[in-house]
C-alpha atoms as a PDB file:
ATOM      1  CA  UNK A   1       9.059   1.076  15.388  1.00  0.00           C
ATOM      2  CA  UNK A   2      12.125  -1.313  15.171  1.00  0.00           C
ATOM      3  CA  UNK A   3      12.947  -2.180  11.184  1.00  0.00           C
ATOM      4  CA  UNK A   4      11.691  -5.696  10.723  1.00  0.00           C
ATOM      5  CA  UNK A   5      13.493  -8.007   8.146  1.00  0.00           C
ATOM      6  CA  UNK A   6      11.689  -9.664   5.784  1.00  0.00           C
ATOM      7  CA  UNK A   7      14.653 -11.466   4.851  1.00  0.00           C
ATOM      8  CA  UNK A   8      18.126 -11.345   4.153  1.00  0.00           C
ATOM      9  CA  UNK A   9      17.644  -9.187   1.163  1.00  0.00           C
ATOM     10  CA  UNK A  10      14.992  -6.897   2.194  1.00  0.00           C
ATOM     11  CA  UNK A  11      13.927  -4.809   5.390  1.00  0.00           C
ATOM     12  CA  UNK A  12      10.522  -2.942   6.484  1.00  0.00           C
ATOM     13  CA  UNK A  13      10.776   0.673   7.977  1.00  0.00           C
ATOM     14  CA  UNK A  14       8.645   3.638   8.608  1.00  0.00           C
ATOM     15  CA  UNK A  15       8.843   6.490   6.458  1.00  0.00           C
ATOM     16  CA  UNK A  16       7.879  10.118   6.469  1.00  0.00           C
ATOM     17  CA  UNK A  17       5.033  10.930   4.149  1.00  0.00           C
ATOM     18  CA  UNK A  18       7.766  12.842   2.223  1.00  0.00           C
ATOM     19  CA  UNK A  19       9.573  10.228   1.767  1.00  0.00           C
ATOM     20  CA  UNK A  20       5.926   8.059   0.145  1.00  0.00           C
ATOM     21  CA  UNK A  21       5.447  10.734  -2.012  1.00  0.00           C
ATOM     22  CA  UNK A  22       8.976  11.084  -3.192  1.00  0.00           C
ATOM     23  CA  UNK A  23       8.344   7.102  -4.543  1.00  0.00           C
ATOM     24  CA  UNK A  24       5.785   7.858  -6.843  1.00  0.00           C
ATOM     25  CA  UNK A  25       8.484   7.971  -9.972  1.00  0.00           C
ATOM     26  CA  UNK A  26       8.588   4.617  -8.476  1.00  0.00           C
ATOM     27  CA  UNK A  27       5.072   3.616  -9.882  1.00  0.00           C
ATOM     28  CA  UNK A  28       5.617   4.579 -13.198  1.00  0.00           C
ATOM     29  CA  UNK A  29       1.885   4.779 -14.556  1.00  0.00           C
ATOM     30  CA  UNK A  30      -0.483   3.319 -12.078  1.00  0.00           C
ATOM     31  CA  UNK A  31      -3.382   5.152 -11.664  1.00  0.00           C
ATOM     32  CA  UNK A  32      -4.098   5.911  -7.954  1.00  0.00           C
ATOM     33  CA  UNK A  33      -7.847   7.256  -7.748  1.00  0.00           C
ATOM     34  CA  UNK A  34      -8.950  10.210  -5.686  1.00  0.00           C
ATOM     35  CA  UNK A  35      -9.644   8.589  -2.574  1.00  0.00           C
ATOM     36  CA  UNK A  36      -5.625   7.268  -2.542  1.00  0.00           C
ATOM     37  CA  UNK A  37      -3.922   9.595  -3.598  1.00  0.00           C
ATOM     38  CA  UNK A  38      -0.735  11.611  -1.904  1.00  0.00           C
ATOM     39  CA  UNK A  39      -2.643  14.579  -1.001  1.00  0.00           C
ATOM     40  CA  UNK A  40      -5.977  12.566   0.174  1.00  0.00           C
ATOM     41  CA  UNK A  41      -3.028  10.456   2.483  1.00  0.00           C
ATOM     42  CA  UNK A  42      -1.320  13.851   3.268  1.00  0.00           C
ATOM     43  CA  UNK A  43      -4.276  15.185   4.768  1.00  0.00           C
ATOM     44  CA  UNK A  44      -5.628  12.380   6.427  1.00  0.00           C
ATOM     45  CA  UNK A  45      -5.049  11.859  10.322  1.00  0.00           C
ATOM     46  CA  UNK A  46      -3.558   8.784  11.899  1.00  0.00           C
ATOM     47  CA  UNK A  47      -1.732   8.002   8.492  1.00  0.00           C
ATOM     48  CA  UNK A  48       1.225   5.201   9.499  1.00  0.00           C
ATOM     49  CA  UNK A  49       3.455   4.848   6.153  1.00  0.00           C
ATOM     50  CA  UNK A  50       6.252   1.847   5.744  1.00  0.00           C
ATOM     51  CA  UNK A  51       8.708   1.154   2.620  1.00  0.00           C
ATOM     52  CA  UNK A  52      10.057  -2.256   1.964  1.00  0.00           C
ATOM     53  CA  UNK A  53      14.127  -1.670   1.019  1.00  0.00           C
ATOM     54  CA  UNK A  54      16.433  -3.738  -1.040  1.00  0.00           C
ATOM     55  CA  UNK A  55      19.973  -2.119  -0.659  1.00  0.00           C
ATOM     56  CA  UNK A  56      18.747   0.906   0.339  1.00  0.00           C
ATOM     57  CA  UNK A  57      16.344   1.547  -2.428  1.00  0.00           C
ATOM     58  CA  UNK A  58      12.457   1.532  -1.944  1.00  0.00           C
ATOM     59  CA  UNK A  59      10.773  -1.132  -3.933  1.00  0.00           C
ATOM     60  CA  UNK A  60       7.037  -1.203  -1.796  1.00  0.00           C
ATOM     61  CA  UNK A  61       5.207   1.214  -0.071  1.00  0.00           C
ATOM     62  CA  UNK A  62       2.158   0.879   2.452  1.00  0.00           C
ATOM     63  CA  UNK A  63       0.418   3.671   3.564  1.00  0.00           C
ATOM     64  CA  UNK A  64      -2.410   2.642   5.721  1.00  0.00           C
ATOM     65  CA  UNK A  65      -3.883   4.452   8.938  1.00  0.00           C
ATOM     66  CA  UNK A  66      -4.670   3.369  12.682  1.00  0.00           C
ATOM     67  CA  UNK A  67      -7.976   1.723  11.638  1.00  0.00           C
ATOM     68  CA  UNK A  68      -6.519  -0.503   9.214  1.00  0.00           C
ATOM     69  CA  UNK A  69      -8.239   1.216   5.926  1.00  0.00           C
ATOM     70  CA  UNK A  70      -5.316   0.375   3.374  1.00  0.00           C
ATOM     71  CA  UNK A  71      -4.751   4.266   0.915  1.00  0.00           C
ATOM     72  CA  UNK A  72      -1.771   2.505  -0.872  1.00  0.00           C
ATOM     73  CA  UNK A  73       0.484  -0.856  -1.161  1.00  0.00           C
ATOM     74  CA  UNK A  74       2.458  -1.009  -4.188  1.00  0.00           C
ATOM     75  CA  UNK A  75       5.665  -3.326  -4.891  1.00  0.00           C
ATOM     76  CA  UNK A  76       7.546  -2.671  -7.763  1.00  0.00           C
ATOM     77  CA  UNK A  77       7.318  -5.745 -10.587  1.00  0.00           C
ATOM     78  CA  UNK A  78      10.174  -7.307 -10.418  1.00  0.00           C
ATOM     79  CA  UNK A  79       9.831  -7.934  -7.236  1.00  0.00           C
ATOM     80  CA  UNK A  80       5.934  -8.567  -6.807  1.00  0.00           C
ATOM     81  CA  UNK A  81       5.344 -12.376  -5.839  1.00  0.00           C
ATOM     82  CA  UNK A  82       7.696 -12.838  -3.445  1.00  0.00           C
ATOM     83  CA  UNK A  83       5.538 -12.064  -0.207  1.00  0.00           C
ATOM     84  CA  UNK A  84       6.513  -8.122  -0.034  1.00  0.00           C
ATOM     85  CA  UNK A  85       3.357  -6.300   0.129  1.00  0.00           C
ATOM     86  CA  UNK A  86       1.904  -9.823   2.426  1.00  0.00           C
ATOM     87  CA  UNK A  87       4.349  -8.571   4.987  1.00  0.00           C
ATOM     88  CA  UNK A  88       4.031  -5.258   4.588  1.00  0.00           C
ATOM     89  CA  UNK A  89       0.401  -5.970   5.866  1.00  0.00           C
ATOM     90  CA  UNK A  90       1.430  -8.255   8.154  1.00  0.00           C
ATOM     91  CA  UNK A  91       4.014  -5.927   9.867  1.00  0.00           C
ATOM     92  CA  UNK A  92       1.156  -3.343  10.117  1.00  0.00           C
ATOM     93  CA  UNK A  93      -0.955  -5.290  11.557  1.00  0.00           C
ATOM     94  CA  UNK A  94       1.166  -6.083  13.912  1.00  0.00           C
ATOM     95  CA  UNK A  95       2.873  -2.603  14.649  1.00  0.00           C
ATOM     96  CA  UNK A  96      -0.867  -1.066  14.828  1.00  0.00           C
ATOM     97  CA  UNK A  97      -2.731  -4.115  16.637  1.00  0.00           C
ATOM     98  CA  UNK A  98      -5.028  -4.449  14.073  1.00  0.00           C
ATOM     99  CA  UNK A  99      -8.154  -6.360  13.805  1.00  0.00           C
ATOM    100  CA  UNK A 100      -9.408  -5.627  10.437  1.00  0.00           C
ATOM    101  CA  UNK A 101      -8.246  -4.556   7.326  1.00  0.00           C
ATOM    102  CA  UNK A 102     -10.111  -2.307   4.669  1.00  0.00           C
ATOM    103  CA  UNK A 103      -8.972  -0.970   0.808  1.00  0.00           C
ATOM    104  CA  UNK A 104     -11.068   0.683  -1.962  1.00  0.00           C
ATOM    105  CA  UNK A 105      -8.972   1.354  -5.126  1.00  0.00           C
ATOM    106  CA  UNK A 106     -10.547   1.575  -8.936  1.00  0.00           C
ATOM    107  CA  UNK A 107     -10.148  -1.477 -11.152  1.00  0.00           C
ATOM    108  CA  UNK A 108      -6.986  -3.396 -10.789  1.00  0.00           C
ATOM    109  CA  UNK A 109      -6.979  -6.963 -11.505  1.00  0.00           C
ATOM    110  CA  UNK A 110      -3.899  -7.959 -10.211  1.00  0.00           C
ATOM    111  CA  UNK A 111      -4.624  -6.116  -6.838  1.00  0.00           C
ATOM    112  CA  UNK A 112      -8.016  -7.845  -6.884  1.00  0.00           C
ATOM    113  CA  UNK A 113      -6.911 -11.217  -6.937  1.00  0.00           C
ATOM    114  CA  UNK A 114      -3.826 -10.606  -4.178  1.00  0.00           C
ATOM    115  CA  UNK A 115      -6.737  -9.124  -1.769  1.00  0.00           C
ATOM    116  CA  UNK A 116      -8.874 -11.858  -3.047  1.00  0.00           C
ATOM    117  CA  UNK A 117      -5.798 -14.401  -2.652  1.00  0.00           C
ATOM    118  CA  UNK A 118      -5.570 -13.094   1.193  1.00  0.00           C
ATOM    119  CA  UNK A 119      -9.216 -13.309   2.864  1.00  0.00           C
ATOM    120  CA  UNK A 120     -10.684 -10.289   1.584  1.00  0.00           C
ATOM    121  CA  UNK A 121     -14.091  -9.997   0.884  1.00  0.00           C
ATOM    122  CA  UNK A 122     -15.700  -7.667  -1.944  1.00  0.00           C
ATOM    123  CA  UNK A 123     -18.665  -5.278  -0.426  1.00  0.00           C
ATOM    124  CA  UNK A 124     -21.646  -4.736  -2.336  1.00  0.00           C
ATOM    125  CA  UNK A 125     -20.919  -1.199  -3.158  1.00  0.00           C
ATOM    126  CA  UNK A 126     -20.043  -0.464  -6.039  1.00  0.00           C
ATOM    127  CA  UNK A 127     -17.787   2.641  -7.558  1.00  0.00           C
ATOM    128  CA  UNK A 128     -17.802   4.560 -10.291  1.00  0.00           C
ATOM    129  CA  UNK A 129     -15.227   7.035 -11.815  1.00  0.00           C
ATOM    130  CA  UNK A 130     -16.026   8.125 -15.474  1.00  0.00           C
ATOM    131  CA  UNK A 131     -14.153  10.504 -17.673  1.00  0.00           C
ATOM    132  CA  UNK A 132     -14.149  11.854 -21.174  1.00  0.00           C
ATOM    133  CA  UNK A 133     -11.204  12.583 -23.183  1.00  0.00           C
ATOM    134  CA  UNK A 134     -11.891  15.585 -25.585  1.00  0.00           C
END
């Protein structure tokens, strides 16, 4: 895979899974559910993971395998709204050939409305992960 610029400041790359899971100081607190987290992607087959760079340092992540199911986009904050995770997608898409796109993750407003934002349509099933703190 050839490193595509997204622009002047910032450049797409693939990246070894130990390199992902070496980013998750990165996220700080946000809560990754079973079904996307580093050892589910770890284990899974046909994983293809990018990071989005700004002078060398990591500030998105993509993890998403050859069928287009979506285990993990994240963009750090202060740089969220400037297209990163779009083209993070879009590179994928186009690195992969992709002709759809799938995600589950538990609720996340903001991540709801960017899918939302881009095409994505909500399936009728619906998830439930319940806990209780003793």
């Amino acid at each position: 895979m050839k490193n595509q610029n997204i622009n002047d400041d910032y450049e797409i790359r693939a990246i070894e899974f130990a390199e992902l899971k070496n980013a998750k100081e990165l996220m700080g607190d946000v809560y990754i559910n079973w079904q996307n987290d580093f050892q589910y992607i770890e284990k899974s087959e046909g994983q293809h993971n990018y990071g989005v760079f700004a002078d060398n340092k990591i500030i998105g992540l993509l993890s998403i395998n050859e069928y287009g199911r979506i285990n993990l986009l994240w963009v750090d904050k202060k740089y969220r709204g400037k297209k990163i995770a779009t083209s993070l997608l879009r590179n994928a898409i186009d690195e992969l050939n992709l002709t759809k796109l799938g995600t589950s993750f538990s609720n996340n407003h903001n991540l709801f409305a960017f899918y939302k934002k881009l095409g994505f349509e909500k399936e009728n099933i619906a998830q439930y992960e319940m806990y209780l703190t003793l």
